[in-house]
PDB file of N, CA and C in Angstrom:
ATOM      1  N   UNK A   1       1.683  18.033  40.413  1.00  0.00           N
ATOM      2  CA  UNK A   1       2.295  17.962  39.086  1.00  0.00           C
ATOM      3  C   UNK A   1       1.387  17.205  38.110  1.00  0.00           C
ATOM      4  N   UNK A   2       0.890  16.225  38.616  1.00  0.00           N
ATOM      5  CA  UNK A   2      -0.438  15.500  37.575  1.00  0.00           C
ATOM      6  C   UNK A   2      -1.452  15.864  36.887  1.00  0.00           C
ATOM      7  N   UNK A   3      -1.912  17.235  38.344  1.00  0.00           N
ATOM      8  CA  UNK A   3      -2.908  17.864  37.918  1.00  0.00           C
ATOM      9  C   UNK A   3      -2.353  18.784  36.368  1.00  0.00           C
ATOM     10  N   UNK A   4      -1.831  19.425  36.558  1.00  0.00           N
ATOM     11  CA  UNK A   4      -1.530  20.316  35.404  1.00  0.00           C
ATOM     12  C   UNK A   4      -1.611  19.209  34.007  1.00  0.00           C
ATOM     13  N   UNK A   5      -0.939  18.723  34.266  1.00  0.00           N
ATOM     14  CA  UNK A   5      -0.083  17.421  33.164  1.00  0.00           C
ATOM     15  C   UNK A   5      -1.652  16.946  32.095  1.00  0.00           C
ATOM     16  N   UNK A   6      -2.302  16.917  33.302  1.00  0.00           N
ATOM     17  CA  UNK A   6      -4.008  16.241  32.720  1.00  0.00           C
ATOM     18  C   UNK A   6      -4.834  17.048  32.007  1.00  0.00           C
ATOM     19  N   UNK A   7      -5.056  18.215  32.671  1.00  0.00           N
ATOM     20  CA  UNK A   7      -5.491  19.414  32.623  1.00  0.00           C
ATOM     21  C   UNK A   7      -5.115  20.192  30.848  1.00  0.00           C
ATOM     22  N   UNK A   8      -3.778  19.660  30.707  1.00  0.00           N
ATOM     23  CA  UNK A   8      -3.155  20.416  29.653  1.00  0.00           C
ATOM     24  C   UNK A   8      -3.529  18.766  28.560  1.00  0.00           C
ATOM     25  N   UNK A   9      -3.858  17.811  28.819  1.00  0.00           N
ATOM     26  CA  UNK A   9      -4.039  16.244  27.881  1.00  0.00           C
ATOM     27  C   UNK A   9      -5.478  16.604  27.580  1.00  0.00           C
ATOM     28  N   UNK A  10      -6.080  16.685  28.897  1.00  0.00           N
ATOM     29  CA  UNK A  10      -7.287  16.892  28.303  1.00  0.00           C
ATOM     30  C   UNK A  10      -8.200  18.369  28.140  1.00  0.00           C
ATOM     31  N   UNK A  11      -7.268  19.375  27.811  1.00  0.00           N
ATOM     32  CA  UNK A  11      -7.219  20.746  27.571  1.00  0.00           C
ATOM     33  C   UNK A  11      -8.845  20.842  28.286  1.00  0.00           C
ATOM     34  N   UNK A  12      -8.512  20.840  29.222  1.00  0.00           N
ATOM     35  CA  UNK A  12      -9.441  21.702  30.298  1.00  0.00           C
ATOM     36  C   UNK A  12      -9.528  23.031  30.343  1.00  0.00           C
ATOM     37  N   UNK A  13      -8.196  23.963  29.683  1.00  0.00           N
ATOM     38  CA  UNK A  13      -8.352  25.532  30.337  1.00  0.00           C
ATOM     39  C   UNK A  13      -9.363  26.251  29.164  1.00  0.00           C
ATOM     40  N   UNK A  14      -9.604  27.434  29.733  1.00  0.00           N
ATOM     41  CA  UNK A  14     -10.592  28.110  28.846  1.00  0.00           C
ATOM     42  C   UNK A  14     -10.212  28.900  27.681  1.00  0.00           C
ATOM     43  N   UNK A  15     -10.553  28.901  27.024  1.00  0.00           N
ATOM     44  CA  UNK A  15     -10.160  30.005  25.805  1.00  0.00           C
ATOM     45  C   UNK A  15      -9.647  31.430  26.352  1.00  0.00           C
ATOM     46  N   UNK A  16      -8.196  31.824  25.783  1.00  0.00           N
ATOM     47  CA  UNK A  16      -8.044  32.913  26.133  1.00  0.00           C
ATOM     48  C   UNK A  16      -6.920  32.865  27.008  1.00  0.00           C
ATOM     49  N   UNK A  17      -6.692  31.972  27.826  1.00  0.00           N
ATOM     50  CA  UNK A  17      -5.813  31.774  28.829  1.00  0.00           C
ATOM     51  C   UNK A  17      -4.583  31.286  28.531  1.00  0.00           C
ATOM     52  N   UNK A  18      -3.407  31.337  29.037  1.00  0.00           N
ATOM     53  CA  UNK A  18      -2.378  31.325  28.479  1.00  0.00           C
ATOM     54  C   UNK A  18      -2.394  29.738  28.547  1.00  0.00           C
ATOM     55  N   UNK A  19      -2.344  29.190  28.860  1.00  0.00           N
ATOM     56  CA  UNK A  19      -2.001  27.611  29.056  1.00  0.00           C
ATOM     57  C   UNK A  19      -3.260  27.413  27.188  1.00  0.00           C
ATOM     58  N   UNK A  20      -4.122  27.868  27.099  1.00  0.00           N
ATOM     59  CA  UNK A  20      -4.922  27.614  26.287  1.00  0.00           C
ATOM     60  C   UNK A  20      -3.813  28.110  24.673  1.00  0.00           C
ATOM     61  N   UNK A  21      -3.537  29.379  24.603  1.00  0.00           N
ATOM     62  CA  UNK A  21      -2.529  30.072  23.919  1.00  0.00           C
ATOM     63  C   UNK A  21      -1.593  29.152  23.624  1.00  0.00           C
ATOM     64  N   UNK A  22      -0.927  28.658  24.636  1.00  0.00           N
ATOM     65  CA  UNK A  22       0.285  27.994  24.338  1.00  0.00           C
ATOM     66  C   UNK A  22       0.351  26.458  23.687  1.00  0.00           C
ATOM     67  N   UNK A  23      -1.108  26.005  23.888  1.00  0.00           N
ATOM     68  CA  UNK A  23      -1.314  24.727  23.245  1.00  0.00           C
ATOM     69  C   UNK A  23      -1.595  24.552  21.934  1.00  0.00           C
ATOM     70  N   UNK A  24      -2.259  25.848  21.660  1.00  0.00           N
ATOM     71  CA  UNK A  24      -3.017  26.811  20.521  1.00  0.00           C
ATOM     72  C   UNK A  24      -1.498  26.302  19.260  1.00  0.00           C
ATOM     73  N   UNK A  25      -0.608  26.821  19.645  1.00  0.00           N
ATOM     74  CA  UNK A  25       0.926  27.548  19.153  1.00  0.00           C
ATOM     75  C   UNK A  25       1.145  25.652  19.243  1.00  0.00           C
ATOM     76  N   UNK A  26       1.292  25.094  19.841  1.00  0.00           N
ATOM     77  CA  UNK A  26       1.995  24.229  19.720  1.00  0.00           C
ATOM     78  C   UNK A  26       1.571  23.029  18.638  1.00  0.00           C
ATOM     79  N   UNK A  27       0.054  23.363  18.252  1.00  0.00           N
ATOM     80  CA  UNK A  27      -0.272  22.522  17.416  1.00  0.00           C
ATOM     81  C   UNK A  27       0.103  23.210  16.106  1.00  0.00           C
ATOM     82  N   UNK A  28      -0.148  24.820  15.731  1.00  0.00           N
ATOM     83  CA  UNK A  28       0.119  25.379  14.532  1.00  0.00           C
ATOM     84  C   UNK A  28       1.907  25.029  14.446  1.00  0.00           C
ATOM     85  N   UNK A  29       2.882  25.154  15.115  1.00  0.00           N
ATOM     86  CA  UNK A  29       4.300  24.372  15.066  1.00  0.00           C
ATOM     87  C   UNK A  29       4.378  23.357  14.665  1.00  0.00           C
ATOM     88  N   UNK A  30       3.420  22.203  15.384  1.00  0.00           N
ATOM     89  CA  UNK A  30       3.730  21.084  14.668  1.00  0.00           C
ATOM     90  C   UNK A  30       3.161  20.595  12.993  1.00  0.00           C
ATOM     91  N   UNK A  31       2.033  21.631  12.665  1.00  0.00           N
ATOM     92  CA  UNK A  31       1.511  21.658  11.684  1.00  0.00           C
ATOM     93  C   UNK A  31       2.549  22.142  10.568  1.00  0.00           C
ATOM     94  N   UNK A  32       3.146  23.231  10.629  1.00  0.00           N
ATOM     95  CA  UNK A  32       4.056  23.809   9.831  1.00  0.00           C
ATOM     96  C   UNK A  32       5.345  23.186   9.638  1.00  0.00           C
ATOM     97  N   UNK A  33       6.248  23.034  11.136  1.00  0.00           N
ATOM     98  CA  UNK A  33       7.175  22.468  10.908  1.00  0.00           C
ATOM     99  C   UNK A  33       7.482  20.717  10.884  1.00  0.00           C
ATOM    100  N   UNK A  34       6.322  19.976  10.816  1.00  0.00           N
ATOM    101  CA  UNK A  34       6.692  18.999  10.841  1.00  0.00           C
ATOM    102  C   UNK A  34       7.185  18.262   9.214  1.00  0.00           C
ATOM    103  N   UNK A  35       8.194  17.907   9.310  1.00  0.00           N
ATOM    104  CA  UNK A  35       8.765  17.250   7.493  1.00  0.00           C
ATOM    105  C   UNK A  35       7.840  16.368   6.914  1.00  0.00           C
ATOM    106  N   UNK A  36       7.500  16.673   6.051  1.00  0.00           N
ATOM    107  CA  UNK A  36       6.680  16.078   5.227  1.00  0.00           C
ATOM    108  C   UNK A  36       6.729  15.165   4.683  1.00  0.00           C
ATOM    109  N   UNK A  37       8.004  14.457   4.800  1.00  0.00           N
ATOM    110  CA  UNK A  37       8.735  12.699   5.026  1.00  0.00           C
ATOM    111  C   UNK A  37       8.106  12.283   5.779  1.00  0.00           C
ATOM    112  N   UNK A  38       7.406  12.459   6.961  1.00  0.00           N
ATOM    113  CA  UNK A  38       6.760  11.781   8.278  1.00  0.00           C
ATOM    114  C   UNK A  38       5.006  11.143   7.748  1.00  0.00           C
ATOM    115  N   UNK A  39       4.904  12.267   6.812  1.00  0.00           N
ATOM    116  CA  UNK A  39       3.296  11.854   6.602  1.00  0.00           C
ATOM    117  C   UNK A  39       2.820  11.134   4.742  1.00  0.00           C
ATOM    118  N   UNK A  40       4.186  11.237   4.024  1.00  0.00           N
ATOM    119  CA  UNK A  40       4.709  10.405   3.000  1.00  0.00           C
ATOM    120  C   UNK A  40       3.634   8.787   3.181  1.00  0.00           C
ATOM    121  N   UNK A  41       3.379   8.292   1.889  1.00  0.00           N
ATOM    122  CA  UNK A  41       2.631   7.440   1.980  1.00  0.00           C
ATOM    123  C   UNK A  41       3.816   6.039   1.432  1.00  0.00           C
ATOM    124  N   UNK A  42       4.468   5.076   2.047  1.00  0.00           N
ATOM    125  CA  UNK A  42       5.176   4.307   1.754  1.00  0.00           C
ATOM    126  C   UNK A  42       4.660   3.467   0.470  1.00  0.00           C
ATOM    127  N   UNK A  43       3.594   3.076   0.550  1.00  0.00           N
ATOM    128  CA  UNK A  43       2.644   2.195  -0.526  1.00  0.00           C
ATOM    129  C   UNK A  43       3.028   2.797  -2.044  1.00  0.00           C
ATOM    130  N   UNK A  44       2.782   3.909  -2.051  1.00  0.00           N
ATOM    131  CA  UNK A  44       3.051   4.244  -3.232  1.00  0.00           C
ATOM    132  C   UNK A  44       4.554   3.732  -4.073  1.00  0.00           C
ATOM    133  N   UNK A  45       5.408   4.088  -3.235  1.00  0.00           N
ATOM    134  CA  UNK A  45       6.818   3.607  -4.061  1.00  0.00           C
ATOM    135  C   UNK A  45       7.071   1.663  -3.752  1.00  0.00           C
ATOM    136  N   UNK A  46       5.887   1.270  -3.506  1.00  0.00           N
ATOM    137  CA  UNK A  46       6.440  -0.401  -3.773  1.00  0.00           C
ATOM    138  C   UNK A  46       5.247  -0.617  -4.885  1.00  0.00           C
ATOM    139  N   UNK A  47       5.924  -1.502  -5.760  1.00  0.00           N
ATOM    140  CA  UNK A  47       5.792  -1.634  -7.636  1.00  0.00           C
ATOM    141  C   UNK A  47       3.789  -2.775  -7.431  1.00  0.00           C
ATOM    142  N   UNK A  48       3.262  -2.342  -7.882  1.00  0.00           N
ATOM    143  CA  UNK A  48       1.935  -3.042  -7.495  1.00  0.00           C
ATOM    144  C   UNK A  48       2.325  -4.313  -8.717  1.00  0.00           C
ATOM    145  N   UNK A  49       1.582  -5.250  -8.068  1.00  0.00           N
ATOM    146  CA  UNK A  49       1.749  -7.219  -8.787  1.00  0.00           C
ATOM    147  C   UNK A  49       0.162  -7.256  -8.902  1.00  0.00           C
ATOM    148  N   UNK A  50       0.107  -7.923 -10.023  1.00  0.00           N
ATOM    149  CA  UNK A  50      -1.516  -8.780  -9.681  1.00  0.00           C
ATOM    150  C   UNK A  50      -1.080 -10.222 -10.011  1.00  0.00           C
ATOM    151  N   UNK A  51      -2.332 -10.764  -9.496  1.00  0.00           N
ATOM    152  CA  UNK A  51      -1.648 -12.382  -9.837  1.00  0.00           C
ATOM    153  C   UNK A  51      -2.678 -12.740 -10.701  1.00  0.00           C
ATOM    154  N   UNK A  52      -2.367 -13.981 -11.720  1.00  0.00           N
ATOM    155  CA  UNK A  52      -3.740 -14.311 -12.955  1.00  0.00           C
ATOM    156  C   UNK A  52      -3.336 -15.952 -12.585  1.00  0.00           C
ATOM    157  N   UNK A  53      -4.388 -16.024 -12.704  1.00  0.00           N
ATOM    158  CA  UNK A  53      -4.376 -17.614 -13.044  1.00  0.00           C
ATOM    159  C   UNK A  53      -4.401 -18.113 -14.373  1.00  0.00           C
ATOM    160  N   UNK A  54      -4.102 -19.194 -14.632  1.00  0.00           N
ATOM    161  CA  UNK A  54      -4.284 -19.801 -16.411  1.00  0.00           C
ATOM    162  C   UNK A  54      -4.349 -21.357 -16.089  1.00  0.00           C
ATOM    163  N   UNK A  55      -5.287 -21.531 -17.074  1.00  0.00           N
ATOM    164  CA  UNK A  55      -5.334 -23.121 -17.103  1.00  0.00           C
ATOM    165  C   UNK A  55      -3.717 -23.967 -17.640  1.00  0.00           C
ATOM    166  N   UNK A  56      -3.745 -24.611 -17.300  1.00  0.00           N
ATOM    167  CA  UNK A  56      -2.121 -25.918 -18.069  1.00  0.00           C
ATOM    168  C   UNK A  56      -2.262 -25.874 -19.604  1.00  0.00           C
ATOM    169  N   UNK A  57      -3.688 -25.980 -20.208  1.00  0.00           N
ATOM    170  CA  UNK A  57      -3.480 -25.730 -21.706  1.00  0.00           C
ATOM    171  C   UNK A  57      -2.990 -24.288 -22.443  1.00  0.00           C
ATOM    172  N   UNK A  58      -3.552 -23.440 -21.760  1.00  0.00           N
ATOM    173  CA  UNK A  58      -2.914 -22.184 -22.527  1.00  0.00           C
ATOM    174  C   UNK A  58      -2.155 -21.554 -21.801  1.00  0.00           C
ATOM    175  N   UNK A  59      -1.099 -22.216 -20.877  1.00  0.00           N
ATOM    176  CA  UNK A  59       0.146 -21.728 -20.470  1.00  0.00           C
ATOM    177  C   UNK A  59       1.331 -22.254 -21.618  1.00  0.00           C
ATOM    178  N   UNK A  60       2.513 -21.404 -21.839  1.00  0.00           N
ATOM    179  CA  UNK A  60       3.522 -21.866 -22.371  1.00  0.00           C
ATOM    180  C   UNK A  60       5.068 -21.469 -21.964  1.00  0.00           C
ATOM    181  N   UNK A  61       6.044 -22.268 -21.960  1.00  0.00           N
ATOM    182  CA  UNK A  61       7.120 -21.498 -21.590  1.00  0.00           C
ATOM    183  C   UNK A  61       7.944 -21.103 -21.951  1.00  0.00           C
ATOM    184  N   UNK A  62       7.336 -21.141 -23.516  1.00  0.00           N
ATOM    185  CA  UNK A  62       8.238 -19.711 -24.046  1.00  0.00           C
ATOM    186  C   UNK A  62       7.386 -18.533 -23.741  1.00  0.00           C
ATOM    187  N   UNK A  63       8.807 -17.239 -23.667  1.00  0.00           N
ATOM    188  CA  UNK A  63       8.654 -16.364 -22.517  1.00  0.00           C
ATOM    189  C   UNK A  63       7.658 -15.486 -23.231  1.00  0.00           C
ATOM    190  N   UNK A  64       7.993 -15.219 -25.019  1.00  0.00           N
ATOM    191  CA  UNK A  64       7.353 -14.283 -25.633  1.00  0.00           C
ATOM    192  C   UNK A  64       6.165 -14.735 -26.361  1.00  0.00           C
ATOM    193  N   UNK A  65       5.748 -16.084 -26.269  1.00  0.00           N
ATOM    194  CA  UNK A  65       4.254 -16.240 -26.679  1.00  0.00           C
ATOM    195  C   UNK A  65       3.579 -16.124 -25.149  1.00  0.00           C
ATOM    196  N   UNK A  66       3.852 -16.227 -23.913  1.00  0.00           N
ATOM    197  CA  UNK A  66       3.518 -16.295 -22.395  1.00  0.00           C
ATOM    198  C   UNK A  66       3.112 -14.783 -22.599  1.00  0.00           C
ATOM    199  N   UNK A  67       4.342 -14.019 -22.731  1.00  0.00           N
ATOM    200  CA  UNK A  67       4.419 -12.401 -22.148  1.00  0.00           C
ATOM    201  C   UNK A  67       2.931 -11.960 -23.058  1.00  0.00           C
ATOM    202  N   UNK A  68       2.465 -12.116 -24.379  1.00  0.00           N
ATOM    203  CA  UNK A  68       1.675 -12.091 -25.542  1.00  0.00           C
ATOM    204  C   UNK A  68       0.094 -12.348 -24.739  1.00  0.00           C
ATOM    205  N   UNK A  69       0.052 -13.693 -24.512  1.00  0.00           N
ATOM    206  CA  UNK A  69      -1.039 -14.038 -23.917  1.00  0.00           C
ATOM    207  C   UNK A  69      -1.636 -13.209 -22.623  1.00  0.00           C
ATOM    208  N   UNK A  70      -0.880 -13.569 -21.603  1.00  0.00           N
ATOM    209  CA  UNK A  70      -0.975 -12.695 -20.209  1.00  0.00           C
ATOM    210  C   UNK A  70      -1.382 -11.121 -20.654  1.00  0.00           C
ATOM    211  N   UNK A  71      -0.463 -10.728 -22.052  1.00  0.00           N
ATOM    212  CA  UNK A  71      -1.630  -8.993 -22.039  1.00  0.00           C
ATOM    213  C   UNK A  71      -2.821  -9.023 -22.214  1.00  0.00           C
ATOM    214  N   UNK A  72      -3.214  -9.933 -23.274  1.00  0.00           N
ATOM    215  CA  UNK A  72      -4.396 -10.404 -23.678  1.00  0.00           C
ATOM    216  C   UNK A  72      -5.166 -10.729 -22.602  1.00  0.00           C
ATOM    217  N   UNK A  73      -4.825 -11.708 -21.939  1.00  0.00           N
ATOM    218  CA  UNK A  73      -5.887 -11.675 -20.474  1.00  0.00           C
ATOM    219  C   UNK A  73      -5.715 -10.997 -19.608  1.00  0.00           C
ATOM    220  N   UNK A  74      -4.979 -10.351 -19.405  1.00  0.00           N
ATOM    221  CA  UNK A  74      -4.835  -9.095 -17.723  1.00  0.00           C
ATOM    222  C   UNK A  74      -5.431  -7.851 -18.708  1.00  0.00           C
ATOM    223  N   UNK A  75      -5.833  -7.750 -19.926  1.00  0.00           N
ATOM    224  CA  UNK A  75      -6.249  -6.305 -20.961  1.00  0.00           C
ATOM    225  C   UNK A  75      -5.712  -4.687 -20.621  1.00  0.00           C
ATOM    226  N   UNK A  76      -3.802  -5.717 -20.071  1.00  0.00           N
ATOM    227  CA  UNK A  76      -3.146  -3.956 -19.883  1.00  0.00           C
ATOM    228  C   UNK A  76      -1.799  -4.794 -21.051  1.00  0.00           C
ATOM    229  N   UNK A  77      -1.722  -3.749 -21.714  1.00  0.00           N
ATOM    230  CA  UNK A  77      -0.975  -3.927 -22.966  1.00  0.00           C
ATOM    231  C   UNK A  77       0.702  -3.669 -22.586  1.00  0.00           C
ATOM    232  N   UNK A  78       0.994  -3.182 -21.487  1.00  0.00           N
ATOM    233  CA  UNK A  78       2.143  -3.174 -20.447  1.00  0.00           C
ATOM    234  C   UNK A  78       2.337  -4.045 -19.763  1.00  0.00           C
ATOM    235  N   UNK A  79       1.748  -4.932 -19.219  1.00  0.00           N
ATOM    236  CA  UNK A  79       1.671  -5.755 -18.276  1.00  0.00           C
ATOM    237  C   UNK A  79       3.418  -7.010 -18.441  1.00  0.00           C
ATOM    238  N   UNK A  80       3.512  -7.472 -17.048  1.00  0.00           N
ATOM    239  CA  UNK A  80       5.218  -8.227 -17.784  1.00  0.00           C
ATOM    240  C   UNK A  80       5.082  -9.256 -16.503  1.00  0.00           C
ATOM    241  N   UNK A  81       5.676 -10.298 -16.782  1.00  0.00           N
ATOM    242  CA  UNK A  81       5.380 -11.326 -16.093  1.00  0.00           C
ATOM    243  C   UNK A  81       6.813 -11.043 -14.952  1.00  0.00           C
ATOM    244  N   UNK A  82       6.406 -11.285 -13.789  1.00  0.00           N
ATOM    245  CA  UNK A  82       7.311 -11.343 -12.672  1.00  0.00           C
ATOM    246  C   UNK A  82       7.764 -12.512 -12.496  1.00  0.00           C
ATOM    247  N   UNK A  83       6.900 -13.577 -12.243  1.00  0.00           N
ATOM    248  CA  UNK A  83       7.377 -14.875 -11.908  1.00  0.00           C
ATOM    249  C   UNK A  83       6.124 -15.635 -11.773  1.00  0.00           C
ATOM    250  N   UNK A  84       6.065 -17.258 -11.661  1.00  0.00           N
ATOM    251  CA  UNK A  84       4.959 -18.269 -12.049  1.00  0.00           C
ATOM    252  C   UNK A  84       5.054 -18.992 -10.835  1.00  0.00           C
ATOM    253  N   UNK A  85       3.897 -19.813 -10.908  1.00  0.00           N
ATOM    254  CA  UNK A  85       4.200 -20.976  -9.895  1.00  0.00           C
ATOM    255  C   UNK A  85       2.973 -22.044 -10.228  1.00  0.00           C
ATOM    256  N   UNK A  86       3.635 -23.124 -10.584  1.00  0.00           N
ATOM    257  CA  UNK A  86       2.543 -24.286 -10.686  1.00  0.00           C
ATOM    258  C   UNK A  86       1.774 -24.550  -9.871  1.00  0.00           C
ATOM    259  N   UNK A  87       0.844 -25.095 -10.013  1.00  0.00           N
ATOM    260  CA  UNK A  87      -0.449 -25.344  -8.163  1.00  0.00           C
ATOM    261  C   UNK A  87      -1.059 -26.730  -9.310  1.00  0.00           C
ATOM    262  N   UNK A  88      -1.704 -27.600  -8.657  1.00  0.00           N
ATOM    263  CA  UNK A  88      -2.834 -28.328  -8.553  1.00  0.00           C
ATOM    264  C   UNK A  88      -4.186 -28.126  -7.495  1.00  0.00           C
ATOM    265  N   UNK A  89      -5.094 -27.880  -8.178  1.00  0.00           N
ATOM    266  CA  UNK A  89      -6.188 -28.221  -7.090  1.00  0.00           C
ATOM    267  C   UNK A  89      -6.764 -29.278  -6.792  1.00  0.00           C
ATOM    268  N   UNK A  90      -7.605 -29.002  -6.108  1.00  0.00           N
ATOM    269  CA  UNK A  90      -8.167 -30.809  -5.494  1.00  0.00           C
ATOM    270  C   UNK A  90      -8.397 -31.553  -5.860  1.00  0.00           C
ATOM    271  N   UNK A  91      -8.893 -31.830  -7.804  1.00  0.00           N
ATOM    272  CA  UNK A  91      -9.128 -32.544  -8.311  1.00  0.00           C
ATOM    273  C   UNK A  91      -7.627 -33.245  -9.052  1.00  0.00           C
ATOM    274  N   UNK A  92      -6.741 -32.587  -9.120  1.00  0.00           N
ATOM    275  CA  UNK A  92      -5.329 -32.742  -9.090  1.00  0.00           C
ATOM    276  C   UNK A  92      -5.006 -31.984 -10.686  1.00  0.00           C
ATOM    277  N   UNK A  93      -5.936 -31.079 -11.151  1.00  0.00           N
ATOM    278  CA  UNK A  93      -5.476 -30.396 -12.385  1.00  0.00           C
ATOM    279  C   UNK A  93      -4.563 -29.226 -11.965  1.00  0.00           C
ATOM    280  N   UNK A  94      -3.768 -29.212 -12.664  1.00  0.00           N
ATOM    281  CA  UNK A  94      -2.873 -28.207 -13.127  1.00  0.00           C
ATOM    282  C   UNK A  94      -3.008 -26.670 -14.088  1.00  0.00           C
ATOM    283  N   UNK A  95      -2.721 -25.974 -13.125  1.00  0.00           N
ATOM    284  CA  UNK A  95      -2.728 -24.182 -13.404  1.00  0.00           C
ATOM    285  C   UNK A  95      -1.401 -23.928 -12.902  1.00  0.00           C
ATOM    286  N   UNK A  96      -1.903 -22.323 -13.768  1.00  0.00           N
ATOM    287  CA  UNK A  96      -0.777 -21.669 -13.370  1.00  0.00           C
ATOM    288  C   UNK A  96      -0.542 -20.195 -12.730  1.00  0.00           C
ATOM    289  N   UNK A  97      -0.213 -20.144 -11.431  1.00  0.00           N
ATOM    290  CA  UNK A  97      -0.318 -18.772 -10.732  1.00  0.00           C
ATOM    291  C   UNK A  97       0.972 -17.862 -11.446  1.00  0.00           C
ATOM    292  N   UNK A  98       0.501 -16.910 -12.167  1.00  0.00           N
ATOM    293  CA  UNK A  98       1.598 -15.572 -12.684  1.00  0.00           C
ATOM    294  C   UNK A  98       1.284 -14.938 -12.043  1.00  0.00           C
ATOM    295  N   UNK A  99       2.304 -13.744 -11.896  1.00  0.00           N
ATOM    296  CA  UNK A  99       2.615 -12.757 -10.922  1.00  0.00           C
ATOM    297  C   UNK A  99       2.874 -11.398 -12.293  1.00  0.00           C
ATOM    298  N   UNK A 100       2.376 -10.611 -11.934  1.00  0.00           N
ATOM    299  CA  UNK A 100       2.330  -9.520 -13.345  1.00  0.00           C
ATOM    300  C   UNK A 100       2.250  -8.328 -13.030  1.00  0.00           C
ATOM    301  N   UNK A 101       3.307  -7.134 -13.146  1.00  0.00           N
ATOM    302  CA  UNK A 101       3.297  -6.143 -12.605  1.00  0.00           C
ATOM    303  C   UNK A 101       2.887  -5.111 -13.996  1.00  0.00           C
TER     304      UNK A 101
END
């Protein structure tokens, strides 16, 4: 029973032969009928973010001089702020990580 099993994995038979035929058929089946939900690319339907950094001086928190600036530096005139997050780096200055879809 192995033998066959292997034989047909690692298509050993020769062209022409039915075991060859029937493997033939089984790939054009799965080619045709397989749903095209299966090979769908998920990535596409989740919303792409970039993140910007900004120095502490030209951050602000009002939303519509913020939303203003951030187009100006990301240079997409759509661009909309998702959400922020303060950081310090090592020297202990203050930025600001936006999130901008």
């Amino acid at each position: 029973m192995a033998n066959p099993i292997k034989n047909f994995i690692l298509w050993t038979h020769e062209r022409g032969t039915w075991q060859y035929d029937v493997f033939c058929l089984l790939i054009v089946a799965f080619i045709f009928l397989t749903p095209k939900a299966w090979f769908e690319k998920r990535e596409r339907l989740a919303t792409q973010t970039a993140r910007l950094i900004v120095k502490d001086q030209d951050f602000s928190l009002e939303k519509n001089e913020m939303q203003k600036r951030v187009r100006e530096l990301s240079g997409n005139p759509n661009a909309e702020i998702t959400d922020f997050h303060e950081k310090r780096d090592s020297s202990g200055e203050t930025f600001y990580e936006i999130e901008i879809r």
